[in-house]
PDB file of N, CA and C in Angstrom:
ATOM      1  N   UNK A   1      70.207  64.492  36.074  1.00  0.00           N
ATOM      2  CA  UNK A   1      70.563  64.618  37.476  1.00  0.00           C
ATOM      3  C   UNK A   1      72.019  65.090  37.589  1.00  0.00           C
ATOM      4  N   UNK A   2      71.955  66.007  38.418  1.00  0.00           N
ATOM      5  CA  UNK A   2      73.757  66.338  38.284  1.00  0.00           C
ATOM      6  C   UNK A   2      74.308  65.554  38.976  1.00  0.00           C
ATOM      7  N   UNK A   3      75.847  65.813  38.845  1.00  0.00           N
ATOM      8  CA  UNK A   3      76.709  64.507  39.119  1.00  0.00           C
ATOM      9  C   UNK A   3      77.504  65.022  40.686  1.00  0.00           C
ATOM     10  N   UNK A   4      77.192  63.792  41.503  1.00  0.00           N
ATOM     11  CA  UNK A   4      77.874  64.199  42.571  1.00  0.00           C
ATOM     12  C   UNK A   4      80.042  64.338  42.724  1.00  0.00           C
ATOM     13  N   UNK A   5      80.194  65.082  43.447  1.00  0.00           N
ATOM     14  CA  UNK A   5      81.373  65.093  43.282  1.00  0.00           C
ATOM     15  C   UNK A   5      82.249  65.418  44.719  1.00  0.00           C
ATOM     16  N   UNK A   6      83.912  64.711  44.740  1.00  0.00           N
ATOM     17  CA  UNK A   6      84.221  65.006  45.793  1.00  0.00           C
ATOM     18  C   UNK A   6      85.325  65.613  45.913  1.00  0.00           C
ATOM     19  N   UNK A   7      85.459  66.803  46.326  1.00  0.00           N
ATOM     20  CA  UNK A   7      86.760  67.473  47.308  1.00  0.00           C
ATOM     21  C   UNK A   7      87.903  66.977  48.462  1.00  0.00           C
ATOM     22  N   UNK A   8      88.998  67.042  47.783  1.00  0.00           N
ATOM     23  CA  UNK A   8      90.029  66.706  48.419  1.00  0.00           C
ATOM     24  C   UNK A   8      90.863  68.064  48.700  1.00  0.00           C
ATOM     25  N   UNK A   9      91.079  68.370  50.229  1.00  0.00           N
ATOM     26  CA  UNK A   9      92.080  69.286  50.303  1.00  0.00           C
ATOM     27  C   UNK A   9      93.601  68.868  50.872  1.00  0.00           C
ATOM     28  N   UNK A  10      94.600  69.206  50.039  1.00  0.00           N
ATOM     29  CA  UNK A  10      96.158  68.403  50.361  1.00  0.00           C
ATOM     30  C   UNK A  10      97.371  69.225  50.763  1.00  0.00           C
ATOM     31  N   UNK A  11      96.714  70.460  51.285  1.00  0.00           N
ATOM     32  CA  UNK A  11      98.091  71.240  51.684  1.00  0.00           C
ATOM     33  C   UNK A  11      97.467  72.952  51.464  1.00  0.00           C
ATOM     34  N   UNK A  12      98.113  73.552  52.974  1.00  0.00           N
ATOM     35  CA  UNK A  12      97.754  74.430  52.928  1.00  0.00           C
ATOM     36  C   UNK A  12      99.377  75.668  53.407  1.00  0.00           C
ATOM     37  N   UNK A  13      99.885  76.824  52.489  1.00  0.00           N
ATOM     38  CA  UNK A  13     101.555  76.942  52.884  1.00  0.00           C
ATOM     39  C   UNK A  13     100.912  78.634  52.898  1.00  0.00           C
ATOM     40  N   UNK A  14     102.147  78.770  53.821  1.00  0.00           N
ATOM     41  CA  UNK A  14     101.722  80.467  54.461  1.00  0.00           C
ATOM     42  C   UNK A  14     102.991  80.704  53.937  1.00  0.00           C
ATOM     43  N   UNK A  15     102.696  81.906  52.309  1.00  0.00           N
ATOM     44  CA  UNK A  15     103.769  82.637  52.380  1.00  0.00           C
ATOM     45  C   UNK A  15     103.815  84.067  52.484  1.00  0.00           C
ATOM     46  N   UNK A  16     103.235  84.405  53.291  1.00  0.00           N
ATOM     47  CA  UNK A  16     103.389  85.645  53.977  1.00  0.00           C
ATOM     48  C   UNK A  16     102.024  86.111  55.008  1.00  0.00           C
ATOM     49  N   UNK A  17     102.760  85.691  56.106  1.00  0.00           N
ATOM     50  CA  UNK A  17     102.052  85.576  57.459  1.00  0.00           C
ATOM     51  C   UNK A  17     101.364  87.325  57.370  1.00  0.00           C
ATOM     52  N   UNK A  18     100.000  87.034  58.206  1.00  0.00           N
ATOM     53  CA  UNK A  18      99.176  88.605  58.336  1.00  0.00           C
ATOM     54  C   UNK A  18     100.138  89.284  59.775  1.00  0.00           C
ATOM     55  N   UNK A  19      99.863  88.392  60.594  1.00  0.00           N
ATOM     56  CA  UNK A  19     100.517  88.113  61.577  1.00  0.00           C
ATOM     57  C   UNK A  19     101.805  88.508  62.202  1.00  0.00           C
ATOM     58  N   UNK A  20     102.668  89.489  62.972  1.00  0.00           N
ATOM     59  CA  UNK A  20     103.833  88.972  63.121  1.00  0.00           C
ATOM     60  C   UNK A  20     104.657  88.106  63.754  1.00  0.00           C
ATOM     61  N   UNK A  21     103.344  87.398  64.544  1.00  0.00           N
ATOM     62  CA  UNK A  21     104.076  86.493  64.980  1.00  0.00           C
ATOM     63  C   UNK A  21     103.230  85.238  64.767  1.00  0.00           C
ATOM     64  N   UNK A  22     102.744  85.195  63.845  1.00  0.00           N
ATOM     65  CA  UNK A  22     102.080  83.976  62.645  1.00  0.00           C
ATOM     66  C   UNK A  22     100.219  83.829  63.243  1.00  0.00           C
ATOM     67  N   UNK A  23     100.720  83.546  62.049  1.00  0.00           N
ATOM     68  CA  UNK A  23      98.635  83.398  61.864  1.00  0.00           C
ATOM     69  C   UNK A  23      97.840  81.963  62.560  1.00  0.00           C
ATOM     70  N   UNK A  24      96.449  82.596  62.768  1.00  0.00           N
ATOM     71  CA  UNK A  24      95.744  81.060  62.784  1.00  0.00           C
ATOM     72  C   UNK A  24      94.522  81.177  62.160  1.00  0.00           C
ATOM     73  N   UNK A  25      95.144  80.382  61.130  1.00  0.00           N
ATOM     74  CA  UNK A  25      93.865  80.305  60.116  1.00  0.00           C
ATOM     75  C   UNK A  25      93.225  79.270  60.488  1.00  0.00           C
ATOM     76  N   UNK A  26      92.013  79.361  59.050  1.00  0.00           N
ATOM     77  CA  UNK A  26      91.497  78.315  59.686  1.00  0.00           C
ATOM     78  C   UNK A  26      90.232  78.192  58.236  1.00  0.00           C
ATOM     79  N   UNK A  27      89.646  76.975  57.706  1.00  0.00           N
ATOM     80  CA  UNK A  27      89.109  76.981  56.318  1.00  0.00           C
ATOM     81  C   UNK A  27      87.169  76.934  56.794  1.00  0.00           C
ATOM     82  N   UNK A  28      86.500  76.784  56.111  1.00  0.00           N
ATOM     83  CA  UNK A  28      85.224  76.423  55.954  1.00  0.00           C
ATOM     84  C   UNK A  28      84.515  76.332  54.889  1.00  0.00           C
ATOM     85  N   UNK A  29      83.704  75.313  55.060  1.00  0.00           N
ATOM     86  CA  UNK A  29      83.172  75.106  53.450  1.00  0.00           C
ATOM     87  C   UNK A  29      81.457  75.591  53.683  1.00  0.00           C
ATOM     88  N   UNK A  30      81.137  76.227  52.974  1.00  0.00           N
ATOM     89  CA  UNK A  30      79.587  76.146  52.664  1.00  0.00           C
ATOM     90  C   UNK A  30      79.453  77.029  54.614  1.00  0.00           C
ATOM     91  N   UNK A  31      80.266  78.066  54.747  1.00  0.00           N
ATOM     92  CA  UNK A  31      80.220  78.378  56.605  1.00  0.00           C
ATOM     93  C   UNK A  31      80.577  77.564  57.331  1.00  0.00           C
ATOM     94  N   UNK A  32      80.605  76.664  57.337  1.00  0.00           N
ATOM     95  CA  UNK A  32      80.616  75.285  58.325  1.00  0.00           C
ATOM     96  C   UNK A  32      82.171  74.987  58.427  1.00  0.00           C
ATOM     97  N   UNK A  33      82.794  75.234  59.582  1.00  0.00           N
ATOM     98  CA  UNK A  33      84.527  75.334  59.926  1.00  0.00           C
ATOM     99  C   UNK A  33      84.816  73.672  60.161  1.00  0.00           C
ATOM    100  N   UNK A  34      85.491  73.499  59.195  1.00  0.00           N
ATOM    101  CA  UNK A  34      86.156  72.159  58.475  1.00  0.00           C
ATOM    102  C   UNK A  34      87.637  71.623  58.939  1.00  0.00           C
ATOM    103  N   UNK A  35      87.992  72.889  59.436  1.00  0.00           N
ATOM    104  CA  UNK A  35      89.992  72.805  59.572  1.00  0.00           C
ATOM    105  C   UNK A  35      90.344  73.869  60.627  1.00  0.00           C
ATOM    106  N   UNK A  36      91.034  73.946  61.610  1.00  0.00           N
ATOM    107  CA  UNK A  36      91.620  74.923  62.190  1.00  0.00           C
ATOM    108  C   UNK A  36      93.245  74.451  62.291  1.00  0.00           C
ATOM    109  N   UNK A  37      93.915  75.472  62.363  1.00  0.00           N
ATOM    110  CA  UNK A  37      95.612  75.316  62.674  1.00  0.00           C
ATOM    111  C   UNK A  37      95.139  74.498  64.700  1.00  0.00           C
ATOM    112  N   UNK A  38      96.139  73.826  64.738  1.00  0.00           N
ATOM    113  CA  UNK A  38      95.711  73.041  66.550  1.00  0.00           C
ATOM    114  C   UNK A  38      96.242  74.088  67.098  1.00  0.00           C
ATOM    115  N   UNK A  39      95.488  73.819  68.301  1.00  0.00           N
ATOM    116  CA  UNK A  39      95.754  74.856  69.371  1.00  0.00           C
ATOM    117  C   UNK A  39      97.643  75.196  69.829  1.00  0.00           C
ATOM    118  N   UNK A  40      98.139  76.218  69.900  1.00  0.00           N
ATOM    119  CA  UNK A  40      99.292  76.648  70.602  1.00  0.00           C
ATOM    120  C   UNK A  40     100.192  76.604  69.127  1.00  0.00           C
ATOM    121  N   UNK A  41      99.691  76.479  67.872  1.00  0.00           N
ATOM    122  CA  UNK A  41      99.998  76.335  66.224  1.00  0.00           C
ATOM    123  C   UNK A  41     100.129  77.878  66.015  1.00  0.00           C
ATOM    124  N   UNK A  42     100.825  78.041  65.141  1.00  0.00           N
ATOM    125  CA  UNK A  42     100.430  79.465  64.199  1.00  0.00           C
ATOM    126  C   UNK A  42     101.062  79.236  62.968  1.00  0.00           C
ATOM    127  N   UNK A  43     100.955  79.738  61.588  1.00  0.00           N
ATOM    128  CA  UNK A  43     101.222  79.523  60.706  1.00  0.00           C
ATOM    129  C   UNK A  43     102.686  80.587  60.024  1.00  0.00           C
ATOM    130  N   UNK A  44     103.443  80.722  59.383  1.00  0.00           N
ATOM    131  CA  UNK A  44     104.552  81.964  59.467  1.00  0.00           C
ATOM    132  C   UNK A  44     105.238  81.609  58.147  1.00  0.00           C
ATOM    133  N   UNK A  45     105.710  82.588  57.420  1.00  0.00           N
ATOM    134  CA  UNK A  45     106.616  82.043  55.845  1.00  0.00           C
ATOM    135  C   UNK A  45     107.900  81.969  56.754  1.00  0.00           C
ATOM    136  N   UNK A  46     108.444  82.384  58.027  1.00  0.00           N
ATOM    137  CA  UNK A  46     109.268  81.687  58.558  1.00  0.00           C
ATOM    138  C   UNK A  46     109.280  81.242  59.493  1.00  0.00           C
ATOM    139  N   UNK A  47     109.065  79.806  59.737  1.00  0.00           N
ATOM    140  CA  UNK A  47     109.093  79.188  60.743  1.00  0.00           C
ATOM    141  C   UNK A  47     110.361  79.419  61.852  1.00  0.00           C
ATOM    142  N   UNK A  48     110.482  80.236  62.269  1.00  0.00           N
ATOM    143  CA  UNK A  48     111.967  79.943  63.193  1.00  0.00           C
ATOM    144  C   UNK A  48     111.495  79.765  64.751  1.00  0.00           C
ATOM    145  N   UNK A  49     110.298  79.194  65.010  1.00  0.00           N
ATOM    146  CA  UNK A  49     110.044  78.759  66.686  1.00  0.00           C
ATOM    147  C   UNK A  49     109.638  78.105  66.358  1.00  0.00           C
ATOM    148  N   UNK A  50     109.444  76.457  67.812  1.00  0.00           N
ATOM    149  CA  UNK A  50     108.570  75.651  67.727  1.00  0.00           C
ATOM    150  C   UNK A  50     107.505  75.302  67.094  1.00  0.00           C
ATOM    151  N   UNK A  51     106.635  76.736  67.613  1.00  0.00           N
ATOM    152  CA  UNK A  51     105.227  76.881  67.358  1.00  0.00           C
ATOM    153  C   UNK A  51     104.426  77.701  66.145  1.00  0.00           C
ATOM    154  N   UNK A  52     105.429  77.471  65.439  1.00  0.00           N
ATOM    155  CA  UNK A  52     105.645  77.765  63.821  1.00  0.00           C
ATOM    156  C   UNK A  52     105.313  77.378  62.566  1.00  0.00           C
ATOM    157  N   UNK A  53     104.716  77.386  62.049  1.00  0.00           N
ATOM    158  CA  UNK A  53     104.945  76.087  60.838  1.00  0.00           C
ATOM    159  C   UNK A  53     104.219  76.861  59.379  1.00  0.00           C
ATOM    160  N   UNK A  54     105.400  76.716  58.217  1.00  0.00           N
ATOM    161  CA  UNK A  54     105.002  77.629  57.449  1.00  0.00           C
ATOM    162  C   UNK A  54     103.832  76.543  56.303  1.00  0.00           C
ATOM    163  N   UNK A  55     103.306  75.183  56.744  1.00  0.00           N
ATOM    164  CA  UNK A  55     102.739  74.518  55.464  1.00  0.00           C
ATOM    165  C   UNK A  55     102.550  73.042  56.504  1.00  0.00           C
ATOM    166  N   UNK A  56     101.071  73.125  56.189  1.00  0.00           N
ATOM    167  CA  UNK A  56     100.431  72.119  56.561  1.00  0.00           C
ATOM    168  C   UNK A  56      99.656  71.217  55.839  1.00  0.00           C
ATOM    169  N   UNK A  57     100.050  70.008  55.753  1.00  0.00           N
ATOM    170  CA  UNK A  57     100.168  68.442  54.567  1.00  0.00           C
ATOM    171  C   UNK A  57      98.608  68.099  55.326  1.00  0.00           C
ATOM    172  N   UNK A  58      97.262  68.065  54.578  1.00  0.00           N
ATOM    173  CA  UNK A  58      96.261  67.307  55.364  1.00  0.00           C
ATOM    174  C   UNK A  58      95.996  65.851  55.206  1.00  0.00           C
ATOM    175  N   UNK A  59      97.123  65.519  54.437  1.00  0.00           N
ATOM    176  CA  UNK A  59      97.189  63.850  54.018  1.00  0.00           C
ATOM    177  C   UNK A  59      95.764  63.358  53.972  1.00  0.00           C
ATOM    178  N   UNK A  60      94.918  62.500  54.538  1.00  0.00           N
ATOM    179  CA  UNK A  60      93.563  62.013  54.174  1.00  0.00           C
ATOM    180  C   UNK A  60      92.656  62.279  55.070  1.00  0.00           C
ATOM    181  N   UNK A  61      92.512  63.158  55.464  1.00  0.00           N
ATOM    182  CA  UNK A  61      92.058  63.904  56.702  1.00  0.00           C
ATOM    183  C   UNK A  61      90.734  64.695  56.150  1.00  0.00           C
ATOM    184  N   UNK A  62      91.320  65.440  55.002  1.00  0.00           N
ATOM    185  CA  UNK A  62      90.389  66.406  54.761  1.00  0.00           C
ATOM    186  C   UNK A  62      89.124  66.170  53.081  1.00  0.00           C
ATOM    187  N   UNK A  63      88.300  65.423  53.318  1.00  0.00           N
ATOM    188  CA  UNK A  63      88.009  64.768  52.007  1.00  0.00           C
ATOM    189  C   UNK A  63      86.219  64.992  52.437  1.00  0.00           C
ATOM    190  N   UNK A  64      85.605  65.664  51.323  1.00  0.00           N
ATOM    191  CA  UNK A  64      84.388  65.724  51.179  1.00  0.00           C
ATOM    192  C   UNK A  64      83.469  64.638  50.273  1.00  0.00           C
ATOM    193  N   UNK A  65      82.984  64.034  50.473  1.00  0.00           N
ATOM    194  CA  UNK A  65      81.932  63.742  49.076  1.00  0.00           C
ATOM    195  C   UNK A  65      80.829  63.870  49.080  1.00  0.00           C
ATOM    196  N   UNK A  66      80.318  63.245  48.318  1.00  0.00           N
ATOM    197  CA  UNK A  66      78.706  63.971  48.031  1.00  0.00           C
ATOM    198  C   UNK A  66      78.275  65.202  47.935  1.00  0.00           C
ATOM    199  N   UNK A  67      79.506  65.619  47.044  1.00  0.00           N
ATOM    200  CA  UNK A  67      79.058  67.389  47.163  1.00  0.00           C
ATOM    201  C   UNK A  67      78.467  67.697  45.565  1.00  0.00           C
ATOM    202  N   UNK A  68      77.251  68.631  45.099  1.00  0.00           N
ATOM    203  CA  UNK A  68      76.654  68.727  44.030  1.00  0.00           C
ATOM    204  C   UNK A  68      76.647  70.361  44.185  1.00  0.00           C
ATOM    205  N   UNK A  69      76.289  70.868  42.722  1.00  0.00           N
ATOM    206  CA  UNK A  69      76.343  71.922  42.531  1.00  0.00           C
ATOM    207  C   UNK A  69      77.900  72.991  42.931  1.00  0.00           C
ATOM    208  N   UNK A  70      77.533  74.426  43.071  1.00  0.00           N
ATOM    209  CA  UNK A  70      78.989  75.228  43.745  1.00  0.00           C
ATOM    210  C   UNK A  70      78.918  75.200  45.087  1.00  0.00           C
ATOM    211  N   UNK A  71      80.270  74.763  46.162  1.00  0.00           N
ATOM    212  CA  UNK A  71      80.247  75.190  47.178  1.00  0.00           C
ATOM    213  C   UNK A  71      80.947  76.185  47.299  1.00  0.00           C
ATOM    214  N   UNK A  72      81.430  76.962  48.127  1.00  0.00           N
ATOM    215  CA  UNK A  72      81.913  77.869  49.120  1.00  0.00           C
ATOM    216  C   UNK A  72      83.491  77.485  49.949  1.00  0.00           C
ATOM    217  N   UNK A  73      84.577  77.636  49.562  1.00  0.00           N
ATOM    218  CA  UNK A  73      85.647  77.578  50.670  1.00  0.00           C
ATOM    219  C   UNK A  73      85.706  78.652  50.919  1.00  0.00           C
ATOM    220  N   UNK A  74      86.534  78.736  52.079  1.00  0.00           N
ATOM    221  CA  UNK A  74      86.537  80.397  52.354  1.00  0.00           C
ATOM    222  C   UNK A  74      87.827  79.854  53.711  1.00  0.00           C
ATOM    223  N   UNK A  75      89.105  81.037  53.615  1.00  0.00           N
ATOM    224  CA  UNK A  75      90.072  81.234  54.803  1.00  0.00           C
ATOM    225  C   UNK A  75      90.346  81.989  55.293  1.00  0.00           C
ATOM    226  N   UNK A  76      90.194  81.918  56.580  1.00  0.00           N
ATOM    227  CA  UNK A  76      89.903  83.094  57.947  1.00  0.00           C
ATOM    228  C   UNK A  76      90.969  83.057  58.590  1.00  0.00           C
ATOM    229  N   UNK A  77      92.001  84.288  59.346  1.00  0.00           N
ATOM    230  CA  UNK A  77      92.528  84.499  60.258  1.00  0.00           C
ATOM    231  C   UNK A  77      91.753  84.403  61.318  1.00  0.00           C
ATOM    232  N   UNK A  78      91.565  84.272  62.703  1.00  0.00           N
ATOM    233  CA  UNK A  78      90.911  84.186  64.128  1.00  0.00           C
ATOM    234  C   UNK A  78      92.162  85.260  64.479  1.00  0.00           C
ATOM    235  N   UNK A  79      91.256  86.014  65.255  1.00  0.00           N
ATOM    236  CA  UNK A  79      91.252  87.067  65.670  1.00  0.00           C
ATOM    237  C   UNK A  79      90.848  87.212  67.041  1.00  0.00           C
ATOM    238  N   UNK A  80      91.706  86.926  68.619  1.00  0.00           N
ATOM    239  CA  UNK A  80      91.271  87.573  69.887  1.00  0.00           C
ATOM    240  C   UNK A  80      90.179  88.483  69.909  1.00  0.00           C
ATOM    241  N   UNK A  81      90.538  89.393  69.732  1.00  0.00           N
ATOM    242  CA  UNK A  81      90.005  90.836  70.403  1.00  0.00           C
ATOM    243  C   UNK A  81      89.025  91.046  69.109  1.00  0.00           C
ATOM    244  N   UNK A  82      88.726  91.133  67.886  1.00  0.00           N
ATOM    245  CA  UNK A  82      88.509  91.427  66.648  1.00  0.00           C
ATOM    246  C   UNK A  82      87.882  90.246  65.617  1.00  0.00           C
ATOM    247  N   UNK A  83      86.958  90.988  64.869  1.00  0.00           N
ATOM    248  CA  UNK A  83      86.234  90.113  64.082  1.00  0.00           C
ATOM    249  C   UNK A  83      87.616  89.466  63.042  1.00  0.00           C
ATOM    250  N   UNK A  84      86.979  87.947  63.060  1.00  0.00           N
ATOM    251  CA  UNK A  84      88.244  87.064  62.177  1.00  0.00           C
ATOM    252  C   UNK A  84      88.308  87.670  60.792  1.00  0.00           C
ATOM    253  N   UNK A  85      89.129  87.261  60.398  1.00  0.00           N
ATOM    254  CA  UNK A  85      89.556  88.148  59.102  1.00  0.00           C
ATOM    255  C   UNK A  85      89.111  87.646  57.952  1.00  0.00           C
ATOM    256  N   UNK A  86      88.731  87.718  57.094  1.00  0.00           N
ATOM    257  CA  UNK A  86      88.550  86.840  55.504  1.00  0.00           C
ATOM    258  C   UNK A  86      90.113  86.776  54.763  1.00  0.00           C
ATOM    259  N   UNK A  87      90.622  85.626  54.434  1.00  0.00           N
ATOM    260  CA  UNK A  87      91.372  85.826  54.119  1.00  0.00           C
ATOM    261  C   UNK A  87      91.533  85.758  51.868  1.00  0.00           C
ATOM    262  N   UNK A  88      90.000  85.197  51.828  1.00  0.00           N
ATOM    263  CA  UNK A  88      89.644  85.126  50.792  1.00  0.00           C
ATOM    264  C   UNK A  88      88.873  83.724  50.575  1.00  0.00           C
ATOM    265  N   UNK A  89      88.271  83.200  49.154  1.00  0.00           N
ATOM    266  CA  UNK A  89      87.686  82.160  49.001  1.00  0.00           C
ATOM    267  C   UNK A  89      87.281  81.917  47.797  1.00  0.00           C
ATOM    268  N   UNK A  90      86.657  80.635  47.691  1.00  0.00           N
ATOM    269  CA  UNK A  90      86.961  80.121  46.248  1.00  0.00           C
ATOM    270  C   UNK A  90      85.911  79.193  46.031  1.00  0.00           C
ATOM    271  N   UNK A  91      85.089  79.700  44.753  1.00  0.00           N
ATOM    272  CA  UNK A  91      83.793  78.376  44.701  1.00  0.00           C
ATOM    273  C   UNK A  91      84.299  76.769  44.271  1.00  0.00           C
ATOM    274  N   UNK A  92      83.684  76.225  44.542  1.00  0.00           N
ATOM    275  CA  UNK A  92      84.246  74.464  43.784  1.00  0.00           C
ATOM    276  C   UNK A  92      83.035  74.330  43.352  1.00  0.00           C
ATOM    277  N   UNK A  93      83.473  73.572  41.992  1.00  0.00           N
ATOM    278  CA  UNK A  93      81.904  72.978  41.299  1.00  0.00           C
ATOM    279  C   UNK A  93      83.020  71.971  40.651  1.00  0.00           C
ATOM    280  N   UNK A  94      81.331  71.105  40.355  1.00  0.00           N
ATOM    281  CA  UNK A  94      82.169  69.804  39.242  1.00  0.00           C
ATOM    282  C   UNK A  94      82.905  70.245  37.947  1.00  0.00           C
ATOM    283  N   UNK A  95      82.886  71.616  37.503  1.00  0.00           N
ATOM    284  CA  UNK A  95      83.630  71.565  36.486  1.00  0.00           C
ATOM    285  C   UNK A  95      85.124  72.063  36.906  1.00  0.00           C
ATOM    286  N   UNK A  96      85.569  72.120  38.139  1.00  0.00           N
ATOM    287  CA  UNK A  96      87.050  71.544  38.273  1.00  0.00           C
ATOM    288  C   UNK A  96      87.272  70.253  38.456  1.00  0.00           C
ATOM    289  N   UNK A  97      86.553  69.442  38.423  1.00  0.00           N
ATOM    290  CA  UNK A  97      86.895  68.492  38.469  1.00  0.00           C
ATOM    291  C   UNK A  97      87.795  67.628  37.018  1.00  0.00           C
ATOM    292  N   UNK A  98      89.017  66.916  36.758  1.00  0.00           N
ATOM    293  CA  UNK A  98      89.481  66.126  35.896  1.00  0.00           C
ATOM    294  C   UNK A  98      90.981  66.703  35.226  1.00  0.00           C
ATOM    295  N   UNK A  99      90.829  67.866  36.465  1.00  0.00           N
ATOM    296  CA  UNK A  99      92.238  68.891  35.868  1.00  0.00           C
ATOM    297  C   UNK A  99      93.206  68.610  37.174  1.00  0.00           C
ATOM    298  N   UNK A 100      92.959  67.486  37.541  1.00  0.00           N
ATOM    299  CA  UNK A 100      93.892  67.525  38.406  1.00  0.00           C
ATOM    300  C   UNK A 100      94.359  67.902  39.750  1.00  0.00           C
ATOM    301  N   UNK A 101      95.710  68.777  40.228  1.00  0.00           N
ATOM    302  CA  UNK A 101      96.008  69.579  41.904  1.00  0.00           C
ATOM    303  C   UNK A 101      95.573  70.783  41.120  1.00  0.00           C
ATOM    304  N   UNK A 102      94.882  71.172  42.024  1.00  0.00           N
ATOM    305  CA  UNK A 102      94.557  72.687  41.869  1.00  0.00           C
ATOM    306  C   UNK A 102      95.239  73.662  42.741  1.00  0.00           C
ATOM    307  N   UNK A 103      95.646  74.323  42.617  1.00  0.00           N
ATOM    308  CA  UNK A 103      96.266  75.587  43.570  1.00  0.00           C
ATOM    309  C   UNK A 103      95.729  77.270  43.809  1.00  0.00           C
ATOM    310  N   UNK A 104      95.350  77.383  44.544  1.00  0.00           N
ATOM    311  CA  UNK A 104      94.800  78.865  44.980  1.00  0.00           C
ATOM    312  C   UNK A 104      95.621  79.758  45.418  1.00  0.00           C
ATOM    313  N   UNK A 105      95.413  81.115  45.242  1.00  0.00           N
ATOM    314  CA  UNK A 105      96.268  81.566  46.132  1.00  0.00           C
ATOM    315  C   UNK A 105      95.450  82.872  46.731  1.00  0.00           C
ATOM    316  N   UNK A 106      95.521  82.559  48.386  1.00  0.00           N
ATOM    317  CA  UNK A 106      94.396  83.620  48.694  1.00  0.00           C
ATOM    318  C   UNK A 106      95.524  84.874  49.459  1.00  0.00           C
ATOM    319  N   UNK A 107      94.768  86.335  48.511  1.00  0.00           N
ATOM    320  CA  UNK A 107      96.088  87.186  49.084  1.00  0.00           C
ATOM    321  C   UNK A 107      95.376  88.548  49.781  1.00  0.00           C
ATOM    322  N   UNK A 108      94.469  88.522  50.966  1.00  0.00           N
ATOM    323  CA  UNK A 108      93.896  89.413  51.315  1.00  0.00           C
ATOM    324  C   UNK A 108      94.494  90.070  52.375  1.00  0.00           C
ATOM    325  N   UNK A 109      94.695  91.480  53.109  1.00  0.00           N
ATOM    326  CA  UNK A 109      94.813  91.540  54.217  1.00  0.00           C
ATOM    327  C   UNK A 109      96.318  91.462  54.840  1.00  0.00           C
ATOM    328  N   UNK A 110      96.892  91.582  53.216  1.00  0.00           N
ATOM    329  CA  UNK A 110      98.287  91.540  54.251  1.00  0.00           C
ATOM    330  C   UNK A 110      99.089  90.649  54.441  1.00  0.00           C
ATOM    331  N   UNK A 111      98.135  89.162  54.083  1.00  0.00           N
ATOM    332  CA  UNK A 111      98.322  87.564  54.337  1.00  0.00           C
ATOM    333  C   UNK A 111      98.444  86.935  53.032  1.00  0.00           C
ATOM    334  N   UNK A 112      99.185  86.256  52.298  1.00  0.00           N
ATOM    335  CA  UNK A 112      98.934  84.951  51.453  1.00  0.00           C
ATOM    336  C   UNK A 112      99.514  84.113  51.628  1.00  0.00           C
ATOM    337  N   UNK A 113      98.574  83.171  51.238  1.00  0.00           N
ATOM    338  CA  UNK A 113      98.700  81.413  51.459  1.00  0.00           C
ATOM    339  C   UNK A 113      97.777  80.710  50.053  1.00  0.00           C
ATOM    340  N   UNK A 114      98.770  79.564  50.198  1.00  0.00           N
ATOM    341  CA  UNK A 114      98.275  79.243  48.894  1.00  0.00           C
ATOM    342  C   UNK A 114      97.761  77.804  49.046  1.00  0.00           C
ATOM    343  N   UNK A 115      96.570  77.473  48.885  1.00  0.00           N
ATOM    344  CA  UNK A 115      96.008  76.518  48.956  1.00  0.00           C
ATOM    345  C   UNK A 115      95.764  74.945  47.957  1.00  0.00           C
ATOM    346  N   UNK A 116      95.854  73.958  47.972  1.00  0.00           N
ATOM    347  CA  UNK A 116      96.213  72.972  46.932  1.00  0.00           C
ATOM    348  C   UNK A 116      95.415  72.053  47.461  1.00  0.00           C
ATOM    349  N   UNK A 117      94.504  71.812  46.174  1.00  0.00           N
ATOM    350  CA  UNK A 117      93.263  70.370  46.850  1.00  0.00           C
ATOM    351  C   UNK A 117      93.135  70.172  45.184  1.00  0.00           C
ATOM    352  N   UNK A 118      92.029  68.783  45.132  1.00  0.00           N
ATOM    353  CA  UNK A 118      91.470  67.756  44.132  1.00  0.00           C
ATOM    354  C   UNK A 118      90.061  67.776  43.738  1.00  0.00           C
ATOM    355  N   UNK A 119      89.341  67.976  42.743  1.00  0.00           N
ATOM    356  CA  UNK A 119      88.213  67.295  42.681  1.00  0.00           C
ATOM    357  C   UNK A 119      87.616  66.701  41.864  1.00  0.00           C
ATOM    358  N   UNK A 120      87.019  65.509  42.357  1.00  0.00           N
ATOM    359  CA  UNK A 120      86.823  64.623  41.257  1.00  0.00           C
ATOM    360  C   UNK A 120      85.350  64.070  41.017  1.00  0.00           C
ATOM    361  N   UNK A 121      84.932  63.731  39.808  1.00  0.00           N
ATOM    362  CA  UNK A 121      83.569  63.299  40.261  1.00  0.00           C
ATOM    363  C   UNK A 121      83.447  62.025  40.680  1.00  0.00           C
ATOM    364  N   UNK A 122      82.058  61.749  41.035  1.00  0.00           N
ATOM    365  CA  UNK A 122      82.141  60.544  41.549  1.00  0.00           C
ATOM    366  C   UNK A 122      81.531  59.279  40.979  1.00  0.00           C
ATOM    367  N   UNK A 123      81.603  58.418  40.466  1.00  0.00           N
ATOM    368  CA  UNK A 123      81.382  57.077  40.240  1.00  0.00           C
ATOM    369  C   UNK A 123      80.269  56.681  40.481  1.00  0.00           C
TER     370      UNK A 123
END
């Protein structure tokens, strides 16, 4: 029987906005939209307004379990007028699991951000 396993995501940092006046991303696992930046948010490698922020901490917020086999992350710009953007994506299976923070770095479009989560199996 394969072994169930769970996903932790712990930080997500924009270093180099698609955007010029910053992005709103936003994650999904398996299609299913998991995370968005909050409303009146945008993401930017320089924060210099309010409504700025180049790196977002999901502290215990963002935690899957019971996940088996490969899933699917995947990070999207949202887009007004225009289909959202792919910003790239990344399978998870149990064999990342036991190595620890993992770090991604998704660089499509103009945009990278680098993504940092956990997975572990489960007990």
């Amino acid at each position: 029987m394969e072994q169930a396993y769970t996903l932790q995501l712990l930080r997500l940092e924009c270093m180099k906005a698609q955007e010029r006046g910053g992005d709103e991303p936003y994650l999904t696992l398996n299609n299913q939209r998991i995370w968005e930046i909050p409303a009146g948010k945008h993401m930017h490698h320089r924060p210099d307004k309010p409504n700025l922020v180049a790196a977002v901490d999901f502290e215990d917020t963002l935690i899957f379990t019971n996940l088996h086999g490969e899933n699917i992350l995947r990070l999207f710009e949202a887009d007004l007028l225009n289909p959202d953007d792919s910003l790239g994506m990344t399978p998870i299976a149990p064999v990342d699991a036991g190595g620890g923070v993992i770090q991604i770095v998704f660089d499509r479009d103009g945009a990278e951000y680098k993504l940092i989560y956990r997975v572990q199996i489960e007990s």
